[in-house]
C-alpha atoms as a PDB file:
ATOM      1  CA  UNK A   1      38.651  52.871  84.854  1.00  0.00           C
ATOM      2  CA  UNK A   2      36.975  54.294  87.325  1.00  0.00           C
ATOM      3  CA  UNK A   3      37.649  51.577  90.030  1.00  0.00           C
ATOM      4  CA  UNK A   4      41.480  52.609  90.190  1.00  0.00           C
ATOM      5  CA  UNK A   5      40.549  56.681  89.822  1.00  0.00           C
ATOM      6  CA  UNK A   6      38.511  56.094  93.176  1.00  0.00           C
ATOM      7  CA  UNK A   7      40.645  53.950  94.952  1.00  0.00           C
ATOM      8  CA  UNK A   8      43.737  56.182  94.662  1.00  0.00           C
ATOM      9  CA  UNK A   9      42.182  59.501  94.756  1.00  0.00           C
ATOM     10  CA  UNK A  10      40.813  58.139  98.566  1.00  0.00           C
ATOM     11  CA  UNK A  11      43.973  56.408 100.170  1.00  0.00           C
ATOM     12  CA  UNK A  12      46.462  58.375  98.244  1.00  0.00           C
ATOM     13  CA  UNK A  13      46.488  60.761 100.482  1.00  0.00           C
ATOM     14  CA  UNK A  14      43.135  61.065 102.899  1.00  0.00           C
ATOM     15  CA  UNK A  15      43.686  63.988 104.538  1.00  0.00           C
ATOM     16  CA  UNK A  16      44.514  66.624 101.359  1.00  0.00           C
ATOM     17  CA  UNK A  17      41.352  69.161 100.084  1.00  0.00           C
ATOM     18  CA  UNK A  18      41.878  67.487  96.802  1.00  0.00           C
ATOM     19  CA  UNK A  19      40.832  63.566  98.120  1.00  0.00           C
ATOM     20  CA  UNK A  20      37.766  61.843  96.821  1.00  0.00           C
ATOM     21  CA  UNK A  21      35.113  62.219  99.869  1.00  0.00           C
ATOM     22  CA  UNK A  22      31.861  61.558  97.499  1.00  0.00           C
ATOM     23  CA  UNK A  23      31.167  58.680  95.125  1.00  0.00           C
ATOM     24  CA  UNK A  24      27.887  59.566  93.181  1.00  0.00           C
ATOM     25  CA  UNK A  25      27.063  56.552  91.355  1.00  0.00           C
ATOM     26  CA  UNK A  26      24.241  56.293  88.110  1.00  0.00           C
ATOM     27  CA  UNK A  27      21.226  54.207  89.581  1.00  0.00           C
ATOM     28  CA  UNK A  28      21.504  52.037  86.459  1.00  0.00           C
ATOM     29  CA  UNK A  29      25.120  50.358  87.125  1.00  0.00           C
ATOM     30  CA  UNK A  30      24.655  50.999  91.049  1.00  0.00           C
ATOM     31  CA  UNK A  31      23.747  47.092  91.741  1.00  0.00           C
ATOM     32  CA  UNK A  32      26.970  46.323  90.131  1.00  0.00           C
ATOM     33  CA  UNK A  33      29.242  48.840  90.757  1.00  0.00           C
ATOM     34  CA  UNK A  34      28.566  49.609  94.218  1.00  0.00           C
ATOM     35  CA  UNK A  35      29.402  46.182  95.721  1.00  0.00           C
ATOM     36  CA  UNK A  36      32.579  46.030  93.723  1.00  0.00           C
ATOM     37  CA  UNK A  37      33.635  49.510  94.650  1.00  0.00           C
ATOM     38  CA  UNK A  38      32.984  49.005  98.656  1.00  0.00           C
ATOM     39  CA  UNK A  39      34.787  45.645  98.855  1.00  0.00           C
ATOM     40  CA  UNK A  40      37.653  47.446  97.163  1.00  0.00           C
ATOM     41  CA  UNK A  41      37.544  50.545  99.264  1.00  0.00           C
ATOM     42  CA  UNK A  42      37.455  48.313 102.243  1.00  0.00           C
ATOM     43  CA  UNK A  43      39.953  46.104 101.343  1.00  0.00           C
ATOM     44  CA  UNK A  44      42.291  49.663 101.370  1.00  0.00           C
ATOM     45  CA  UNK A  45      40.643  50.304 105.205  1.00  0.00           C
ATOM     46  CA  UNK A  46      38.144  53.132 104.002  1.00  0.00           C
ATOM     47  CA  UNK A  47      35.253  53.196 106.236  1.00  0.00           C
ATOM     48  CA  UNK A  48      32.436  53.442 103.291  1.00  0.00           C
ATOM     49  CA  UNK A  49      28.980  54.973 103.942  1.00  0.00           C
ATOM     50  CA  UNK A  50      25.610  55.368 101.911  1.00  0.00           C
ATOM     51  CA  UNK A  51      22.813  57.026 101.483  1.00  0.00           C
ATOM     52  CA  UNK A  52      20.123  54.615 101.495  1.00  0.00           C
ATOM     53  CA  UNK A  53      20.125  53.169  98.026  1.00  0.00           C
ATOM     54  CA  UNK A  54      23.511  52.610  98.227  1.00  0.00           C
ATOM     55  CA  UNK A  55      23.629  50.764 101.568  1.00  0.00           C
ATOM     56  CA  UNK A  56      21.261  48.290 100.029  1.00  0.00           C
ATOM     57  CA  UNK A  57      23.925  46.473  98.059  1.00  0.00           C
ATOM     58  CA  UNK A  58      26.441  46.525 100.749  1.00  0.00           C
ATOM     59  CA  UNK A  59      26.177  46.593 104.806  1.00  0.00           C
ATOM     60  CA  UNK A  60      27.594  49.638 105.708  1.00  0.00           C
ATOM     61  CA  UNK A  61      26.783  53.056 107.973  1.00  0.00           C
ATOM     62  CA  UNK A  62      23.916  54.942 106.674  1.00  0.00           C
ATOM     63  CA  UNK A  63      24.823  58.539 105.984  1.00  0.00           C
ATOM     64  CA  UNK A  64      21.908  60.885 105.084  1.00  0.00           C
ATOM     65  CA  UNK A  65      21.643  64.332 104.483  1.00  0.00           C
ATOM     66  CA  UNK A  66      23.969  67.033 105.734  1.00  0.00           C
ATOM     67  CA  UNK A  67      26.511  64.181 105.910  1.00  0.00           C
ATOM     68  CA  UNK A  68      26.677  63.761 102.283  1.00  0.00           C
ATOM     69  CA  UNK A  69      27.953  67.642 102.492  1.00  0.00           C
ATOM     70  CA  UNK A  70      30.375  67.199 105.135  1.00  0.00           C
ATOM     71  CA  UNK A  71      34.439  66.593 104.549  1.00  0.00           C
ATOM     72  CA  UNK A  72      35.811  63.543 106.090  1.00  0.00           C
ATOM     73  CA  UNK A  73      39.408  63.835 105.803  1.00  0.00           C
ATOM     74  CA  UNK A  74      40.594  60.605 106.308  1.00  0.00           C
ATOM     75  CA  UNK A  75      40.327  57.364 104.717  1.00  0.00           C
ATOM     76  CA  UNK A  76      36.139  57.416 105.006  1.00  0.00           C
ATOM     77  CA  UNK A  77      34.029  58.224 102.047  1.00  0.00           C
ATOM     78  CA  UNK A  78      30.382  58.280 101.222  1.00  0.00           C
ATOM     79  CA  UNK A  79      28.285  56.608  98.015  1.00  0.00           C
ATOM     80  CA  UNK A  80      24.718  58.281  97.135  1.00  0.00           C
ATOM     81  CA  UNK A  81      22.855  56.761  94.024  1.00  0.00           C
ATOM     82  CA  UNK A  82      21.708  59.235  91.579  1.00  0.00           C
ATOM     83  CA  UNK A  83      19.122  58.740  88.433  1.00  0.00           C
ATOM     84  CA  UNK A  84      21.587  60.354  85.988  1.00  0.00           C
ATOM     85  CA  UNK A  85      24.003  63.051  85.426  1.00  0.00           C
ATOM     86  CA  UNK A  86      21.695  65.964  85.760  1.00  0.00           C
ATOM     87  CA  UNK A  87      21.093  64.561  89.773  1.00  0.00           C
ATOM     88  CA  UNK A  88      25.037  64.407  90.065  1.00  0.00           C
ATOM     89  CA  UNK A  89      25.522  67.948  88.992  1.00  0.00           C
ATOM     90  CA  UNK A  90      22.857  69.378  90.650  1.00  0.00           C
ATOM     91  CA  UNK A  91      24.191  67.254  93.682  1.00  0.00           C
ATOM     92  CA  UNK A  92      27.807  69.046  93.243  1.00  0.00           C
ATOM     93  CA  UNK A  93      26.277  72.096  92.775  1.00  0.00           C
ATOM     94  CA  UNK A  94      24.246  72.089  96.246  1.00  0.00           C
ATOM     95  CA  UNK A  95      27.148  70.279  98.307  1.00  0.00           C
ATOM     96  CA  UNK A  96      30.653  70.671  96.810  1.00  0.00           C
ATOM     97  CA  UNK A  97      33.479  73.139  97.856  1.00  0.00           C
ATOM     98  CA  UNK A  98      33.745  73.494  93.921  1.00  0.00           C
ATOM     99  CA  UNK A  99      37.906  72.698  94.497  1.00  0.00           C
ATOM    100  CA  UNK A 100      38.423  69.620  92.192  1.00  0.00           C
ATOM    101  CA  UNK A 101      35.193  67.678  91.646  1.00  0.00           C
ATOM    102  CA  UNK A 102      34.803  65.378  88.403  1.00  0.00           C
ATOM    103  CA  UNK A 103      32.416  63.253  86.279  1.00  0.00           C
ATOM    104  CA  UNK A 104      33.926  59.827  85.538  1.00  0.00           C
ATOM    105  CA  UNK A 105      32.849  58.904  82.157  1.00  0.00           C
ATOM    106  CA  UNK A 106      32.925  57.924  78.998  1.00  0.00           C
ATOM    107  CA  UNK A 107      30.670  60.099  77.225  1.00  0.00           C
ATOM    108  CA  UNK A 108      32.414  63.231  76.502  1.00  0.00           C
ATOM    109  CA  UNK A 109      29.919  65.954  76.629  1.00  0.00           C
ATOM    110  CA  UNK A 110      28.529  64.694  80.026  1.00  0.00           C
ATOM    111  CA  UNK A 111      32.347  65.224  81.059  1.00  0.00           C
ATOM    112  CA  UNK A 112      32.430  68.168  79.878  1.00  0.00           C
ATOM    113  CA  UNK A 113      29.064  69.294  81.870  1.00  0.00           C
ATOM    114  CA  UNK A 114      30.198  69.919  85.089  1.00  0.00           C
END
């Protein structure tokens, strides 16, 4: 599910407020998901960076810090591991524009958290 979410709300389109520029994924799945979700992103030409963590699965441009708060605006996105939902929202809280940021799940009342 979330695969497809992440791939289209990226390369849809890139440059629109409403496009996908963070991917904060749960440490737990991170050694799976993380590989499969860069190959895919770069297989649709989106330069994918990580925070540390994340850039252990996959060789790609480290981005720390104020990066992870930064827009791109084109077809580049960054991944940051977190420990669990908590992380993720306090995460949004700290960096988002608060425009149209979501919790891809499938446990209902952390969906309805943020």
């Amino acid at each position: 599910m979330a695969d497809a979410i992440v791939i289209n709300a990226k390369t849809q389109r890139p440059s629109v407020c409403n496009a996908v520029e963070k991917l904060l994924v749960r440490r737990d799945v991170a050694a799976e998901y993380v590989p499969r979700i860069v190959a895919k992103l770069t297989d649709a030409g989106v330069e994918v960076r990580g925070d540390r963590e994340a850039s252990n699965w996959r060789r790609h441009k480290a981005c720390y810090g104020a990066r992870l708060a930064g827009k791109y605006m084109r077809l580049c996105l960054a991944i940051r591991v977190v420990s669990d939902v908590d992380e993720a929202i306090q995460h949004i809280n700290r960096y988002s524009t608060q425009h149209s940021d979501a919790i891809l799940t499938r446990d209902e009342n952390n969906a309805r958290r943020l």
